[in-house]
C-alpha atoms as a PDB file:
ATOM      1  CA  UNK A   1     105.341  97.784 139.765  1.00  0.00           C
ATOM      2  CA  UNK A   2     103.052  98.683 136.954  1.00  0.00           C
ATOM      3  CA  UNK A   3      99.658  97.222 136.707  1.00  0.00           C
ATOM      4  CA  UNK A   4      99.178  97.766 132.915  1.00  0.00           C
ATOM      5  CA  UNK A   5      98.069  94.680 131.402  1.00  0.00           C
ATOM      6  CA  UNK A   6      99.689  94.490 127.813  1.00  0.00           C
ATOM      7  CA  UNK A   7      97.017  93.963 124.694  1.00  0.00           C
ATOM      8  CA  UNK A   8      97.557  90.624 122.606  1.00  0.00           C
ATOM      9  CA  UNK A   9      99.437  91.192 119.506  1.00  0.00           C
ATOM     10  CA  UNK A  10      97.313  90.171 116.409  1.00  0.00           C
ATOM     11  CA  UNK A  11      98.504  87.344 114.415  1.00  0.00           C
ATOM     12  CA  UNK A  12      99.279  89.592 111.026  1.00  0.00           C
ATOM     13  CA  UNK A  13     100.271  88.039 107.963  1.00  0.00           C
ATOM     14  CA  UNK A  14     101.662  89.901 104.948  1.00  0.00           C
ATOM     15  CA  UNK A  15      99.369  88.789 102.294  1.00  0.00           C
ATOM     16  CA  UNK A  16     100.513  87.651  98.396  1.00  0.00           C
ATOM     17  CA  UNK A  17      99.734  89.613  95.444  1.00  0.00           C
ATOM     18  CA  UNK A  18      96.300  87.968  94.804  1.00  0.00           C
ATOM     19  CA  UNK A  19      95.722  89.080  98.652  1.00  0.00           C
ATOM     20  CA  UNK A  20      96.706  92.140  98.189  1.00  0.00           C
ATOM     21  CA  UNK A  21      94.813  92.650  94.540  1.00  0.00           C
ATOM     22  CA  UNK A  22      91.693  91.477  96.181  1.00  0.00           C
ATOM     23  CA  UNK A  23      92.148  93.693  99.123  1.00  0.00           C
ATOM     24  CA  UNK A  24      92.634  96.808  96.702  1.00  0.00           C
ATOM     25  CA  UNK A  25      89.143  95.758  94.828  1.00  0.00           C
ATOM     26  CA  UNK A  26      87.629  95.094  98.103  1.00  0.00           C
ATOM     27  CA  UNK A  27      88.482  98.812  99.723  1.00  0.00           C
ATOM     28  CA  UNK A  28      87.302 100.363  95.844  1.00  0.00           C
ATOM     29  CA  UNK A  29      84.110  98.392  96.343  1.00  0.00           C
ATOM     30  CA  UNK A  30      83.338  99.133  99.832  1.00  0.00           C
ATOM     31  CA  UNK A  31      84.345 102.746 100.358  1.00  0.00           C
ATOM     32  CA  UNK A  32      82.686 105.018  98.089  1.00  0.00           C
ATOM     33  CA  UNK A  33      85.397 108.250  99.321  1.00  0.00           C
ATOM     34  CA  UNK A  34      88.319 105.800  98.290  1.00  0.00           C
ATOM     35  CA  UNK A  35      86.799 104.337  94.818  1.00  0.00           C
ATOM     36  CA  UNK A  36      85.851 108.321  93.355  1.00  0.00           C
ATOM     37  CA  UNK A  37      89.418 109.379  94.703  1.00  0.00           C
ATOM     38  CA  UNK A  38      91.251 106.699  93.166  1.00  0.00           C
ATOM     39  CA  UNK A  39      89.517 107.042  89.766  1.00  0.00           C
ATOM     40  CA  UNK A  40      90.384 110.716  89.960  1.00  0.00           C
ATOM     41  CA  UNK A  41      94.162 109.709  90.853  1.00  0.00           C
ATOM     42  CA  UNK A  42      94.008 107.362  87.880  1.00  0.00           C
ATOM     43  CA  UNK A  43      92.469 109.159  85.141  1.00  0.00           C
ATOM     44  CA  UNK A  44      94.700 112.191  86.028  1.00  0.00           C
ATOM     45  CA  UNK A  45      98.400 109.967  85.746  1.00  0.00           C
ATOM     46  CA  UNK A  46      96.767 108.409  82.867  1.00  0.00           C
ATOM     47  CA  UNK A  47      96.265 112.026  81.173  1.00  0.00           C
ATOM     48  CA  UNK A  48      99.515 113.907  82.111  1.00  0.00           C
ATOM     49  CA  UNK A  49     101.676 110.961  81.424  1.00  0.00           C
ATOM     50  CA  UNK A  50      99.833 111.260  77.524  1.00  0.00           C
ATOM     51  CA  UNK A  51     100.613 114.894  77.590  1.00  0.00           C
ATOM     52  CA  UNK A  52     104.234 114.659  78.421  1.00  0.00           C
ATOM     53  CA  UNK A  53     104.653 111.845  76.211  1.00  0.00           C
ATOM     54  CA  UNK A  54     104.122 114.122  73.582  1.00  0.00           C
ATOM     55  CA  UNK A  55     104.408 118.238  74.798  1.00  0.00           C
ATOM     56  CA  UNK A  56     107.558 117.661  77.270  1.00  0.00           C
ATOM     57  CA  UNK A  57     109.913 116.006  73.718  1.00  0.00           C
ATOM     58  CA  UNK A  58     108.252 118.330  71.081  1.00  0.00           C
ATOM     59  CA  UNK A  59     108.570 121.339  73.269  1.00  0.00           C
ATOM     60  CA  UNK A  60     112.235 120.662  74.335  1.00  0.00           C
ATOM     61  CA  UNK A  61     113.197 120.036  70.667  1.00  0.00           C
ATOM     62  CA  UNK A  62     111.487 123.155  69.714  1.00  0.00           C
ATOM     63  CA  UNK A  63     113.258 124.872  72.945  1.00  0.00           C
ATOM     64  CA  UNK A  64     116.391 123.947  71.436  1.00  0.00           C
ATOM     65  CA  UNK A  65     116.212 124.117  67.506  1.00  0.00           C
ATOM     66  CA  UNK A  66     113.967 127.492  67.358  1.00  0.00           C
ATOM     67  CA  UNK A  67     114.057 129.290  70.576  1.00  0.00           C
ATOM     68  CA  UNK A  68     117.246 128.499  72.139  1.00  0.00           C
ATOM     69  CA  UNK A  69     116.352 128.184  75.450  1.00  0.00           C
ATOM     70  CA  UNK A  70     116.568 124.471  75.956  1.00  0.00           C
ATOM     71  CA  UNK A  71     119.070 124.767  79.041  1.00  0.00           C
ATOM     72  CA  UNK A  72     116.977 127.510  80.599  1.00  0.00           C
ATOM     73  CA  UNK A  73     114.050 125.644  80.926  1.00  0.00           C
ATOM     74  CA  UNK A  74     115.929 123.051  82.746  1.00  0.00           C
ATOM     75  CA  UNK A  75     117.869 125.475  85.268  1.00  0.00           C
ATOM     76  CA  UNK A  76     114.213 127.490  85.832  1.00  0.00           C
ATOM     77  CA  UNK A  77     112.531 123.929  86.802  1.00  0.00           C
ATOM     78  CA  UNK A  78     115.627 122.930  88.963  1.00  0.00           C
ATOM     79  CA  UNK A  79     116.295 125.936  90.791  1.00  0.00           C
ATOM     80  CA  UNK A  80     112.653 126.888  91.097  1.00  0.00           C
ATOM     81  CA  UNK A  81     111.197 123.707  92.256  1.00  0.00           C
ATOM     82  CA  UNK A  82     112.903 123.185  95.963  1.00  0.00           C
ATOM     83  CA  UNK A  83     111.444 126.578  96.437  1.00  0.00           C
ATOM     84  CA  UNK A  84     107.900 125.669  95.593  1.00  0.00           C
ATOM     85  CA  UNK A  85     108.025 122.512  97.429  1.00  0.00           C
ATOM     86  CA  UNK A  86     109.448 124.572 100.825  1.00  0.00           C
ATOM     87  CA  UNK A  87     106.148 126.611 100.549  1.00  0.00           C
ATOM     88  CA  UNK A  88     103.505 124.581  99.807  1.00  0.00           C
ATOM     89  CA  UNK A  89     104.699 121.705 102.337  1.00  0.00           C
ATOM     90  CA  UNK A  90     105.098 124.196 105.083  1.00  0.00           C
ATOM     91  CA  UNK A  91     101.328 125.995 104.088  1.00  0.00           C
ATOM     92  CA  UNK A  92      99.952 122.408 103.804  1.00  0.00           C
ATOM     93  CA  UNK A  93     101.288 120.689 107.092  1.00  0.00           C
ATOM     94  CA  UNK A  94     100.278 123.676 109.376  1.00  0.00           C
ATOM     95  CA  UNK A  95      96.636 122.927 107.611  1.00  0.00           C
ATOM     96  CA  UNK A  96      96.988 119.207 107.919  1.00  0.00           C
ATOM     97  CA  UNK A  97      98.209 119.633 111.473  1.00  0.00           C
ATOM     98  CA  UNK A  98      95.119 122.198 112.554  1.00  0.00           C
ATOM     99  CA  UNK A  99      92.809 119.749 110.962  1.00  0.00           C
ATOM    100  CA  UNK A 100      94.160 117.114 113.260  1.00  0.00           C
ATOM    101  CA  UNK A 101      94.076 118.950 116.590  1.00  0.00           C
ATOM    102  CA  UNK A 102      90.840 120.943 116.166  1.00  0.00           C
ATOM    103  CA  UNK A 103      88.203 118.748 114.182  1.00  0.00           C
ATOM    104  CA  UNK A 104      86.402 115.601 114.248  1.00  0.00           C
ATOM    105  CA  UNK A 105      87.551 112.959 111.515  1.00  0.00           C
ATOM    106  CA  UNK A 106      83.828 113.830 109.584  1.00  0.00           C
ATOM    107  CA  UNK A 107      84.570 117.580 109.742  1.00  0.00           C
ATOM    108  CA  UNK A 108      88.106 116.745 108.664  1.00  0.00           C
ATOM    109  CA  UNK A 109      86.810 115.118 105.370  1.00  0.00           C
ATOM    110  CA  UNK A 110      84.712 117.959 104.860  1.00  0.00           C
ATOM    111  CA  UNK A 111      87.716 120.195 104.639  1.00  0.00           C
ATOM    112  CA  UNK A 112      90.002 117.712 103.374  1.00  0.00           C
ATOM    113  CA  UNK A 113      87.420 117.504  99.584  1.00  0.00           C
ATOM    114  CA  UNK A 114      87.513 121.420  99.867  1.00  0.00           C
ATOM    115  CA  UNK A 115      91.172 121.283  99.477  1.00  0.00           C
ATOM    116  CA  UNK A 116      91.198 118.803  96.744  1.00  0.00           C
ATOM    117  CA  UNK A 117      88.838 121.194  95.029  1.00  0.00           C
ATOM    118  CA  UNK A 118      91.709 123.315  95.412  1.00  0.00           C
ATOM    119  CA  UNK A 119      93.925 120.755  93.613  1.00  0.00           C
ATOM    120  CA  UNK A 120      91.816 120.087  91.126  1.00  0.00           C
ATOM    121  CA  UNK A 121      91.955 124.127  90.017  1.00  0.00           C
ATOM    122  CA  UNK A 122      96.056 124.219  90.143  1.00  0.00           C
ATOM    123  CA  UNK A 123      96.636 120.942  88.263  1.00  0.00           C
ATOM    124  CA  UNK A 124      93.914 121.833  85.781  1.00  0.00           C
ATOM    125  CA  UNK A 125      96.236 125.467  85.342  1.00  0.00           C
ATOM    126  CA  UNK A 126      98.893 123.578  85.489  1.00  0.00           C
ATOM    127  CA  UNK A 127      97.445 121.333  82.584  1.00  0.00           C
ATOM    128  CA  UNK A 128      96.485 124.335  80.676  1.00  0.00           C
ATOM    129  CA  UNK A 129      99.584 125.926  80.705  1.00  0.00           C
ATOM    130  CA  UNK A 130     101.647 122.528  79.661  1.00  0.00           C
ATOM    131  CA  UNK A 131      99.138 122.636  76.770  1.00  0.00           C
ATOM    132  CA  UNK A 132      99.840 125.942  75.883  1.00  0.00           C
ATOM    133  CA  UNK A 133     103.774 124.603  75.610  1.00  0.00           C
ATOM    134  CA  UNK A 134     102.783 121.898  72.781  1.00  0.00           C
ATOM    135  CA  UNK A 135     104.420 124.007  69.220  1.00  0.00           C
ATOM    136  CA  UNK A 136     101.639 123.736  67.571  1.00  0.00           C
ATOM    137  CA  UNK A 137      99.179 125.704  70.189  1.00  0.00           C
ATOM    138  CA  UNK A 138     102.325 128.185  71.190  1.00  0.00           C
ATOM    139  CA  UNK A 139     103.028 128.603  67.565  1.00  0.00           C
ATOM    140  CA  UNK A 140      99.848 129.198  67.075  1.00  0.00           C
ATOM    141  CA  UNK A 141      99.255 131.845  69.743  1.00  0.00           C
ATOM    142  CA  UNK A 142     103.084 133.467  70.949  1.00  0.00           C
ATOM    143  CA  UNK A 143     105.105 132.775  68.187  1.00  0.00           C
ATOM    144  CA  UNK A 144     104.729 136.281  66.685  1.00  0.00           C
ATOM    145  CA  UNK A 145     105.802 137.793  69.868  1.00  0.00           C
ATOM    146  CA  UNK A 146     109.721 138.971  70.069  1.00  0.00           C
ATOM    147  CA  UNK A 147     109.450 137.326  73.483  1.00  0.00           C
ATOM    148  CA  UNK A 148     108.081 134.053  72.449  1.00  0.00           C
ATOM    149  CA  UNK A 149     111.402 132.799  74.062  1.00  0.00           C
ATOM    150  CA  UNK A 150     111.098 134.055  77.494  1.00  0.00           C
ATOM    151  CA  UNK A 151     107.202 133.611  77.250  1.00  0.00           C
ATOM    152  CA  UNK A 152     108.211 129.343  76.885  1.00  0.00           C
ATOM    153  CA  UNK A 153     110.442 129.450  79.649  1.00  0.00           C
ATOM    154  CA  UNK A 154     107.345 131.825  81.800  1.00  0.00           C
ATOM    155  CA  UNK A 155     105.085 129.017  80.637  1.00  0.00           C
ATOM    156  CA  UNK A 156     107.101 125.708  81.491  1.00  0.00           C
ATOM    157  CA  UNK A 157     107.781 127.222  84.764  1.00  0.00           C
ATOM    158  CA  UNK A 158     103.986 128.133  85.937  1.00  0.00           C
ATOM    159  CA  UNK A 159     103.353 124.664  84.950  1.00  0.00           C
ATOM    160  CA  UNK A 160     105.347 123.723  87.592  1.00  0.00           C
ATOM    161  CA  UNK A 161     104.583 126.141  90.258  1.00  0.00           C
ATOM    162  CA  UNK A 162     100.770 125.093  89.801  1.00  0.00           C
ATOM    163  CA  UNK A 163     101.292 121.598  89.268  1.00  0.00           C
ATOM    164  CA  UNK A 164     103.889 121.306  91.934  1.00  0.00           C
ATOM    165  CA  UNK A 165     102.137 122.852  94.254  1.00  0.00           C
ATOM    166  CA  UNK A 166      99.085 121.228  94.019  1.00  0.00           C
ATOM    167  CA  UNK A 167     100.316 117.845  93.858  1.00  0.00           C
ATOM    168  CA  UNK A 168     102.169 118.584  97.609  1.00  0.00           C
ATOM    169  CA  UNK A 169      98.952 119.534  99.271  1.00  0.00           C
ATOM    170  CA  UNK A 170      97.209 116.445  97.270  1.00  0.00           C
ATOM    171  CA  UNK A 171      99.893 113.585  98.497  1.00  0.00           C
ATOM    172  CA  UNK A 172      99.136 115.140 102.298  1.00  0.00           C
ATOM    173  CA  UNK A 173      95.179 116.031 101.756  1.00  0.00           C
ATOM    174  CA  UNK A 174      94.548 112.803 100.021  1.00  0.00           C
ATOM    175  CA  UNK A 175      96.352 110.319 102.696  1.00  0.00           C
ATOM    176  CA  UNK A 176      94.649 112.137 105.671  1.00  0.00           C
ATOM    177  CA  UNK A 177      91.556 111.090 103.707  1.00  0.00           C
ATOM    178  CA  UNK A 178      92.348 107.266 102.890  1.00  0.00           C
ATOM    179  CA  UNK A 179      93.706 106.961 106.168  1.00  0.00           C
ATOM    180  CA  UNK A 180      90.365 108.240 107.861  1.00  0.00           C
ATOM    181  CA  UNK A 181      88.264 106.231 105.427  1.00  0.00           C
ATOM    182  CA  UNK A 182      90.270 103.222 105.413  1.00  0.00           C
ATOM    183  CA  UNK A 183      92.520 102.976 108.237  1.00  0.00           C
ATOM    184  CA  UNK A 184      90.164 104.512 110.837  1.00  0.00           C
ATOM    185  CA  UNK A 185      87.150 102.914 109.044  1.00  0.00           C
ATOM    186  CA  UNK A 186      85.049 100.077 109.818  1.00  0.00           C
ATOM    187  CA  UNK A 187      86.625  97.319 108.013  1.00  0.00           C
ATOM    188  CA  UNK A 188      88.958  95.703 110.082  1.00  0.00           C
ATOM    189  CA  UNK A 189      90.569  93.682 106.670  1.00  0.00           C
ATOM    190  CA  UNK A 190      91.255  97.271 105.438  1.00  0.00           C
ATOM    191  CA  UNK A 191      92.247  98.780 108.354  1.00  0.00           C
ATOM    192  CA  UNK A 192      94.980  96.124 109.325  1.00  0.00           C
ATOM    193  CA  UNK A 193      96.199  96.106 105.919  1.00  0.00           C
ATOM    194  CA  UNK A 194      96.433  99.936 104.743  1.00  0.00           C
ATOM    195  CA  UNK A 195     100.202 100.146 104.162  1.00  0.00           C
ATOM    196  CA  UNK A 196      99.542  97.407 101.738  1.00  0.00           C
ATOM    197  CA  UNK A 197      96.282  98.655  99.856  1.00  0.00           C
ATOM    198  CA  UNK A 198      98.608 102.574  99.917  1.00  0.00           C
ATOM    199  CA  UNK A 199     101.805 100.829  97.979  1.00  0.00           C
ATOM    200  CA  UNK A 200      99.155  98.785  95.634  1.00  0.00           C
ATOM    201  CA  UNK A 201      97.727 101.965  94.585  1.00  0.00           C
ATOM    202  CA  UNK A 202     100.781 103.755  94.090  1.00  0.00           C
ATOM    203  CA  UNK A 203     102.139 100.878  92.099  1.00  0.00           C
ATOM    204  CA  UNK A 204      99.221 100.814  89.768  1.00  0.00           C
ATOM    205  CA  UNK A 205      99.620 104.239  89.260  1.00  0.00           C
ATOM    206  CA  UNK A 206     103.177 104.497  88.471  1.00  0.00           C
ATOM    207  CA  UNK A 207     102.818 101.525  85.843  1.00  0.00           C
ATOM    208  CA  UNK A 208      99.869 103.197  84.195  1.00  0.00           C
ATOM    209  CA  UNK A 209     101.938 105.868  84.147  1.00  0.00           C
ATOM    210  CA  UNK A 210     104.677 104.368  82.397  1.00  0.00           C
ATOM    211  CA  UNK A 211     102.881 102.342  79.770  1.00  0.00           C
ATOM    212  CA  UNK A 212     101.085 106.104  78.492  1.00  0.00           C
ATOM    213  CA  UNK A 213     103.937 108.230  78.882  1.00  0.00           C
ATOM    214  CA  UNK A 214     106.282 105.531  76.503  1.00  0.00           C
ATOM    215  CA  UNK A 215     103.360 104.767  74.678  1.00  0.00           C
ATOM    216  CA  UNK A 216     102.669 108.639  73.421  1.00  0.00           C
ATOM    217  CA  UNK A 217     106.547 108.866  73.197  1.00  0.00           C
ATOM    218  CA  UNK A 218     106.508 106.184  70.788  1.00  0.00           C
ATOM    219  CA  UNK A 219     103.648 107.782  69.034  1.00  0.00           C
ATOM    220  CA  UNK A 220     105.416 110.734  68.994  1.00  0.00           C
ATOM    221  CA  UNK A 221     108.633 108.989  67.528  1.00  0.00           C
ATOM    222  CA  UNK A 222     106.375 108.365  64.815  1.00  0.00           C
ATOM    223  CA  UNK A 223     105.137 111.087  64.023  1.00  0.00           C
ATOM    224  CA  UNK A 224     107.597 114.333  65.056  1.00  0.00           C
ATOM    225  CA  UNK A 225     106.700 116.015  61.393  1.00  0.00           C
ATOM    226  CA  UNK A 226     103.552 115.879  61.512  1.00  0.00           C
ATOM    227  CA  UNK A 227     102.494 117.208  65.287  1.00  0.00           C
ATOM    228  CA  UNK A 228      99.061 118.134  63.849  1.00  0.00           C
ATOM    229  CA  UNK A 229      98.104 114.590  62.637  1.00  0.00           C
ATOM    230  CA  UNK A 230      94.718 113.506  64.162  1.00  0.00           C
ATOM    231  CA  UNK A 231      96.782 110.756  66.625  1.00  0.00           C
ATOM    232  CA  UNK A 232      99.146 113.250  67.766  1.00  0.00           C
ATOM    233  CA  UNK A 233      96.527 116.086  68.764  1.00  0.00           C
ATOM    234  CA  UNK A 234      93.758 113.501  69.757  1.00  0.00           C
ATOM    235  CA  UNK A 235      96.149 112.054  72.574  1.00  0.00           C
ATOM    236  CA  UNK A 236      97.342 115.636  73.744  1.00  0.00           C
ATOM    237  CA  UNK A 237      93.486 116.853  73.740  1.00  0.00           C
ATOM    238  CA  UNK A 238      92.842 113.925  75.725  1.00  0.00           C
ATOM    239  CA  UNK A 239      95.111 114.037  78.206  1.00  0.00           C
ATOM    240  CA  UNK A 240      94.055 117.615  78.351  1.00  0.00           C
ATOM    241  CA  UNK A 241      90.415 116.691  79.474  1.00  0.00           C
ATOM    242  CA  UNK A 242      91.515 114.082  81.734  1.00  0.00           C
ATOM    243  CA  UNK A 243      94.162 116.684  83.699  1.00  0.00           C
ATOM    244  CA  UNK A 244      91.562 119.307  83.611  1.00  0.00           C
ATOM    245  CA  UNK A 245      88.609 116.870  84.869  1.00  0.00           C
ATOM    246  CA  UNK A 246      89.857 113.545  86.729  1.00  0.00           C
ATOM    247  CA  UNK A 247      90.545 115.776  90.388  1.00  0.00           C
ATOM    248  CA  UNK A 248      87.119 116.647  90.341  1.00  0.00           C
ATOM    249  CA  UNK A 249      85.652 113.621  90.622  1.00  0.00           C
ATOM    250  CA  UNK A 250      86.048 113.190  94.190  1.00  0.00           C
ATOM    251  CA  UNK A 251      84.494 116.374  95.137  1.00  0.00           C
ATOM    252  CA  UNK A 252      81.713 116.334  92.484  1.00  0.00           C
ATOM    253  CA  UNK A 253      80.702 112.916  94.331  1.00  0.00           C
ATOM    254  CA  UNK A 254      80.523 114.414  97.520  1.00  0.00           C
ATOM    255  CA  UNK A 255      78.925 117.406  97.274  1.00  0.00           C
ATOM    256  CA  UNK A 256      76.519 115.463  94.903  1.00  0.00           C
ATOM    257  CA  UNK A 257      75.958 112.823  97.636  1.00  0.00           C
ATOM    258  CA  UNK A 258      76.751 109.394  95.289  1.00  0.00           C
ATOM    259  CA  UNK A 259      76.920 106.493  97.585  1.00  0.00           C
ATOM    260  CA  UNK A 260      75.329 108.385 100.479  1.00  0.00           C
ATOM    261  CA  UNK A 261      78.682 109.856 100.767  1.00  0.00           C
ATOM    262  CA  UNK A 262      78.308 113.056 102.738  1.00  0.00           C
ATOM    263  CA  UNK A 263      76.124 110.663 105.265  1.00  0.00           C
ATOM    264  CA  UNK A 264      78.889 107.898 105.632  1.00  0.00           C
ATOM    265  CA  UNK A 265      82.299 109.311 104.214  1.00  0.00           C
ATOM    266  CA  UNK A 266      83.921 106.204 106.341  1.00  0.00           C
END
């Protein structure tokens, strides 16, 4: 007969939307790893969701009035990206999974910002080289190549591979690190309600998203014949700086010690 006495179940309750908005504010507030990540996270959807907005329907109409090559860029991306998610998930869980078995959860973090230093690098190429897609700039630089076609298609698809890649090892880099700041932390509000404070943040992300990705496609509407208007170019070059920058942040806190950060990353 077993002798194992059988823990009491806490009495959890799902909390509303005002629970679960104050519990998101609460874990920005409180953990200083969480707050820089999640302005990185937000500043970055914020900026590629301007850039596509804009380079992903002028470059496709260009692709397909000009260049011709409208239906290859959309085979390349298909057929390339189960390839490039195959890879880097397979690189990134054997890293995830020797982080797990061999470290502490402090020495994890350490390792963990490295790698997001390493995202940070491909989504800022991969940034670059959706920028270098927008007609103007490619016009501007390939377009008195022979191969400007080919070059496009080159482009859109290192985009991807970059971006692609580093947003894999980001979704499993950046959980290990919420869920050893938050759900291993010392706050027992956060810790019992991660799940919820994870789905908040996604949430907030994907409807930031949406509202500046239709917002610089109805900009763009606007505007189609005149891509070098001041709105058009200010909200690529924005979205530029924010790609480029926002994945930074996290790091640059770190290794900068805001917060006492390195001394208490939980």
């Amino acid at each position: 007969m077993s002798n194992k006495v059988r823990e009491p179940l806490k009495d959890y309750r799902v909390p509303d939307l005002s629970g679960k908005i104050r519990l998101y504010f609460q874990a920005l507030v409180e953990v200083p790893l969480y707050r820089f990540g999640e302005l990185g996270n937000i500043l970055y959807t914020i900026g590629k969701n301007m850039m596509e907005g804009v380079v992903l329907y002028t470059m496709f109409t260009m692709a397909e009035s000009e260049l011709k090559v409208a239906a290859v860029l959309g085979v390349a991306v298909k057929y390339a990206y189960p390839g490039i998610s195959v890879i880097s998930s397979n690189y990134t869980s054997g890293f995830i999974d020797h982080l797990e078995s061999s470290l502490s959860s402090v020495r994890q973090i350490s390792r963990l910002i490295k790698a997001q230093v390493g995202v940070g690098c491909g989504q800022a190429l991969g940034g670059l080289l959706l920028f270098c897609c927008f007609p103007p700039v490619f016009k501007c630089l390939f377009y008195d190549l022979s191969w400007r076609n080919y070059l496009l298609v080159a482009l859109y698809l290192l985009h991807h591979i970059f971006d692609g890649s580093a947003q894999i090892l980001e979704g499993r880099s950046w959980f290990k690190i919420i869920e050893i700041s938050l759900r291993n932390g010392h706050c027992e509000d956060l810790s019992d309600n991660f799940w919820v404070i994870y789905a908040l943040s996604q949430n907030v992300q994907l409807l930031l998203g949406q509202f500046f990705l239709w917002g610089a496609l109805l900009l763009t509407s606007w505007s189609d014949d005149r891509l070098t208007s001041l709105p058009i170019m200010g909200t690529v070059s924005l979205g530029l700086v924010l790609v480029v920058s926002a994945k930074f942040i996290l790091p640059t806190a770190y290794y900068r010690n805001f917060s006492g950060l390195r001394r208490n990353p939980c």
